[in-house]
Protein backbone atom coordinates (compact mmCIF):
# COMPACT_ATOMS: atom_id res chain seq x y z
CA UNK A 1 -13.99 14.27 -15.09
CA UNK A 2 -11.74 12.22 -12.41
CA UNK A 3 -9.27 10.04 -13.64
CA UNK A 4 -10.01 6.21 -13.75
CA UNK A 5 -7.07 4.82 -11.60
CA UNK A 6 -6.24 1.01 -11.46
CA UNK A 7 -4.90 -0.13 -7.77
CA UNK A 8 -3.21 -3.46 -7.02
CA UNK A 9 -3.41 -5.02 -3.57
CA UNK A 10 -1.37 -7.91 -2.65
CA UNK A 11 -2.59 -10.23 0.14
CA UNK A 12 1.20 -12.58 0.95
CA UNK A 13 -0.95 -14.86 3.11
CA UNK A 14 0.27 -18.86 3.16
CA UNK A 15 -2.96 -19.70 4.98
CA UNK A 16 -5.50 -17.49 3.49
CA UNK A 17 -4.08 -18.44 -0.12
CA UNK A 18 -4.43 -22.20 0.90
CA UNK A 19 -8.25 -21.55 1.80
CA UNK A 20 -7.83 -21.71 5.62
CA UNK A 21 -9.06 -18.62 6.44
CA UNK A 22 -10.59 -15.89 4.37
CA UNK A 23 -8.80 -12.70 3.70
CA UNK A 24 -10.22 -9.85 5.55
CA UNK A 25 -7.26 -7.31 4.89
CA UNK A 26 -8.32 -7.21 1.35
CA UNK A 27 -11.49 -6.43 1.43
CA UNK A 28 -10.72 -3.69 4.37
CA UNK A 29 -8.27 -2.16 2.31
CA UNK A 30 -10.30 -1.85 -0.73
CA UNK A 31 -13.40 -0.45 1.44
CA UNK A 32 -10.88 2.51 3.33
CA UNK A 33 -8.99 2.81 -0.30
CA UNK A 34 -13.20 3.78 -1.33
CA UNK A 35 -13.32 6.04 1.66
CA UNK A 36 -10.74 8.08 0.80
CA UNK A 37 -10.24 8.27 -3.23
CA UNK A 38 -13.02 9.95 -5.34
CA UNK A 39 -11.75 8.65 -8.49
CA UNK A 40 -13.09 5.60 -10.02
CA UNK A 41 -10.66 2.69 -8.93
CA UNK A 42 -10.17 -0.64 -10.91
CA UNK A 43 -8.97 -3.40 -8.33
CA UNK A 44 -6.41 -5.72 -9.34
CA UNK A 45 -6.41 -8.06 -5.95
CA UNK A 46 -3.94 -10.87 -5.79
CA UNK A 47 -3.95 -13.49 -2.66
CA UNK A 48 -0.84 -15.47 -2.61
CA UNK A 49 1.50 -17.27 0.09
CA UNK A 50 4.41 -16.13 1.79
CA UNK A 51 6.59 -16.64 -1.65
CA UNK A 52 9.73 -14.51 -2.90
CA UNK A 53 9.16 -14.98 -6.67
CA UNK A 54 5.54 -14.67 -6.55
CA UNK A 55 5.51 -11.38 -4.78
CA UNK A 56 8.34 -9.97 -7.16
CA UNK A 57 5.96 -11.73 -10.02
CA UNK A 58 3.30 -10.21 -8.61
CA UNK A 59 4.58 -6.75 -8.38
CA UNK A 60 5.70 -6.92 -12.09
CA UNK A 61 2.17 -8.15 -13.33
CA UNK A 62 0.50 -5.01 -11.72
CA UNK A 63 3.20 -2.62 -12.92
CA UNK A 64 2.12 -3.97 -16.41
CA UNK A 65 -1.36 -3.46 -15.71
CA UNK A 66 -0.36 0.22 -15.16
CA UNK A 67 -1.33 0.14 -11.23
CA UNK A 68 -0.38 3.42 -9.89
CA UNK A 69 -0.61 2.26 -6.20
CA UNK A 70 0.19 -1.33 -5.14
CA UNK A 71 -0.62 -2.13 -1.62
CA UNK A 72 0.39 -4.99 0.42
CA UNK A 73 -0.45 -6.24 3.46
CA UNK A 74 0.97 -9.44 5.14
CA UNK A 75 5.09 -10.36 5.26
CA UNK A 76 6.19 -7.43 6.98
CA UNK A 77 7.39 -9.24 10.30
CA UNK A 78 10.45 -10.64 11.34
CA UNK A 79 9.26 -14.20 10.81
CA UNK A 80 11.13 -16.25 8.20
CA UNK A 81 8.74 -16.47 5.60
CA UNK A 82 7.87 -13.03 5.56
CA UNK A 83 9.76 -12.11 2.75
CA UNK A 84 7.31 -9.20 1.30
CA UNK A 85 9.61 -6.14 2.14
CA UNK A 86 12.41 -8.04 0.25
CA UNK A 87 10.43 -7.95 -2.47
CA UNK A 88 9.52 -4.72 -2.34
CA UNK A 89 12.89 -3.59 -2.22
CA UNK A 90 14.08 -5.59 -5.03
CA UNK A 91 11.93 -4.24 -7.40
CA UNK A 92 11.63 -0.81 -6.25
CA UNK A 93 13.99 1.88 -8.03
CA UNK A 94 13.30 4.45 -4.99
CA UNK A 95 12.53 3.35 -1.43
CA UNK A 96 10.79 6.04 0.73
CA UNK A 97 11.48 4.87 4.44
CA UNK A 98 9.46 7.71 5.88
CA UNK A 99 6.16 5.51 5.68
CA UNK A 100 7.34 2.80 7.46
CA UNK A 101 8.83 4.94 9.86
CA UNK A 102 5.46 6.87 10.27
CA UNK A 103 3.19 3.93 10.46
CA UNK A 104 5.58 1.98 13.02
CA UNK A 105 5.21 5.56 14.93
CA UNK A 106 1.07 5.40 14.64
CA UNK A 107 1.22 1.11 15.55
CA UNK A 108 3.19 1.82 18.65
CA UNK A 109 0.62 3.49 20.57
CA UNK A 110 -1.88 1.02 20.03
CA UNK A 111 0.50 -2.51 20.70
CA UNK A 112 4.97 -2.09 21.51
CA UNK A 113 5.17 -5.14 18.84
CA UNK A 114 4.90 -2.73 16.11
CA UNK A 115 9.00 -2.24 16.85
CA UNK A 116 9.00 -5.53 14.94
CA UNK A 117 7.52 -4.28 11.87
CA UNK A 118 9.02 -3.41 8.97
CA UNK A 119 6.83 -1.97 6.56
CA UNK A 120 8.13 0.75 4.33
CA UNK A 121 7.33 2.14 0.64
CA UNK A 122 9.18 2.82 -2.74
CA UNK A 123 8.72 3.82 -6.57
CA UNK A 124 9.08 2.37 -8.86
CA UNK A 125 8.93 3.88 -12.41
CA UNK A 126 5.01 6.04 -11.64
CA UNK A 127 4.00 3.38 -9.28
CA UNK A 128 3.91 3.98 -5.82
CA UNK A 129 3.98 0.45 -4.04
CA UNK A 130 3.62 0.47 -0.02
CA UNK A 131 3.71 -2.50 2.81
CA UNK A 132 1.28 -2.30 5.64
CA UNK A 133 0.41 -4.69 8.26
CA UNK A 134 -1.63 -7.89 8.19
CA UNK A 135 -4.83 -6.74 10.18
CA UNK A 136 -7.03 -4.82 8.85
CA UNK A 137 -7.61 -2.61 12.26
CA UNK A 138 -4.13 -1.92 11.65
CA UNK A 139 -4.43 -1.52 7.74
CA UNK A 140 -7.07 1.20 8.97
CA UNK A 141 -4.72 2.78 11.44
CA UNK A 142 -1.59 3.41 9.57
CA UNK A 143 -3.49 4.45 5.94
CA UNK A 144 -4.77 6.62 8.31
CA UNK A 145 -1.57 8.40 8.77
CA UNK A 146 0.14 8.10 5.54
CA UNK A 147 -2.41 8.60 3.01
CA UNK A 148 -2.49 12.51 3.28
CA UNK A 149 0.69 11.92 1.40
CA UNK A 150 0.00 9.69 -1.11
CA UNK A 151 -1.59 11.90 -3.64
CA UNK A 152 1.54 14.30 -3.66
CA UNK A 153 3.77 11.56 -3.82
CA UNK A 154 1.88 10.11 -7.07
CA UNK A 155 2.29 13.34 -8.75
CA UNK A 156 5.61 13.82 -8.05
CA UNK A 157 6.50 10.36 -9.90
CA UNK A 158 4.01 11.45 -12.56
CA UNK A 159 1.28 8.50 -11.73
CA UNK A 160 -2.89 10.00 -12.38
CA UNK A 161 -3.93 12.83 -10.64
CA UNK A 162 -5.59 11.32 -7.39
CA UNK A 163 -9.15 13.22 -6.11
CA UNK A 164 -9.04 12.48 -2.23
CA UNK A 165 -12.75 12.77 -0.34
CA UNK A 166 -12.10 15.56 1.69
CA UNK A 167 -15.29 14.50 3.97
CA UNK A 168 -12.81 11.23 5.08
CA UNK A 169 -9.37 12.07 4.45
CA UNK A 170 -7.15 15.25 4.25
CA UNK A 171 -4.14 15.00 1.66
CA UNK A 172 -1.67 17.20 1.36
CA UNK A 173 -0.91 19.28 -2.22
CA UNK A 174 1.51 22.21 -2.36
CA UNK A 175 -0.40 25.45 -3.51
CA UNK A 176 -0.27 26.35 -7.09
CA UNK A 177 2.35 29.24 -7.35
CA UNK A 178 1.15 32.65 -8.74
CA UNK A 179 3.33 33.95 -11.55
């Protein structure tokens, strides 16, 4: 029997938290997270603006309610209220630049703005927490290209074992060593 795995996502949005627009990203993230995870998944969704403290609040809220991935999506430009990379590095223990660098890689052949992004991804404790962009075609495109690794990566900081579907997404696991 799979694991039951509890996922936060974290929407920094100033409009969409004031009610001008509805969040899309959230609800495409949570429909691709479905696509590719086999394991039951309890959401923990929070949509709030463009704030330091309630990001890092945020973050510390889902890390109590055991979360073993926390996504975000929003903040990652070079605008100044986007502030959610900050926050992301402030709390993490571990930062893991190779998914930024991946999905900036992956962005850049569909728009050369993504040069201006600065997603990324660290640990903290067993949660893995990771920035991606604001839209969810581009949510789509870069999960794309860095979940394979997320799995792995949970392991390795001792998180639940993660069950990808293979039918949507390959991961990536070491083979088991014969003794």
């Amino acid at each position: 029997m799979l694991t039951k795995i509890n996922i936060g996502i974290i929407i920094t949005s100033d409009r969409a938290s004031k009610g001008l627009y509805k969040d899309l990203s959230g609800e495409a993230l949570k429909n691709i997270l479905k696509l590719y995870i086999k394991n039951e998944i309890n959401f923990e969704y929070r949509l709030i603006p463009d704030e330091y403290l309630e990001v890092v609040a945020s973050f510390k809220e889902l890390i109590l309610l055991n979360c073993s991935l926390i996504f975000t999506s929003g903040g990652t430009g070079p605008a100044k209220r986007d502030i959610t990379v900050e926050a992301t590095e402030a709390i993490c223990q571990k930062m893991l630049p190779g998914f930024g660098e991946l999905m900036r890689a992956e962005s850049f052949k569909y728009v050369s703005t993504a040069i201006l992004s600065r997603q990324t991804a660290g640990t903290v404790g067993s949660t893995l927490i990771v920035n991606l962009p604001g839209k969810p075609q581009s949510i789509e495109q870069c999960l794309k290209v860095v979940f394979p690794a997320i799995p792995y990566c949970v392991d390795l900081i001792e998180g639940p074992y993660i069950e990808a579907n293979k039918e949507n997404i390959t991961i990536f696991r070491p083979a088991e060593k014969k003794i």
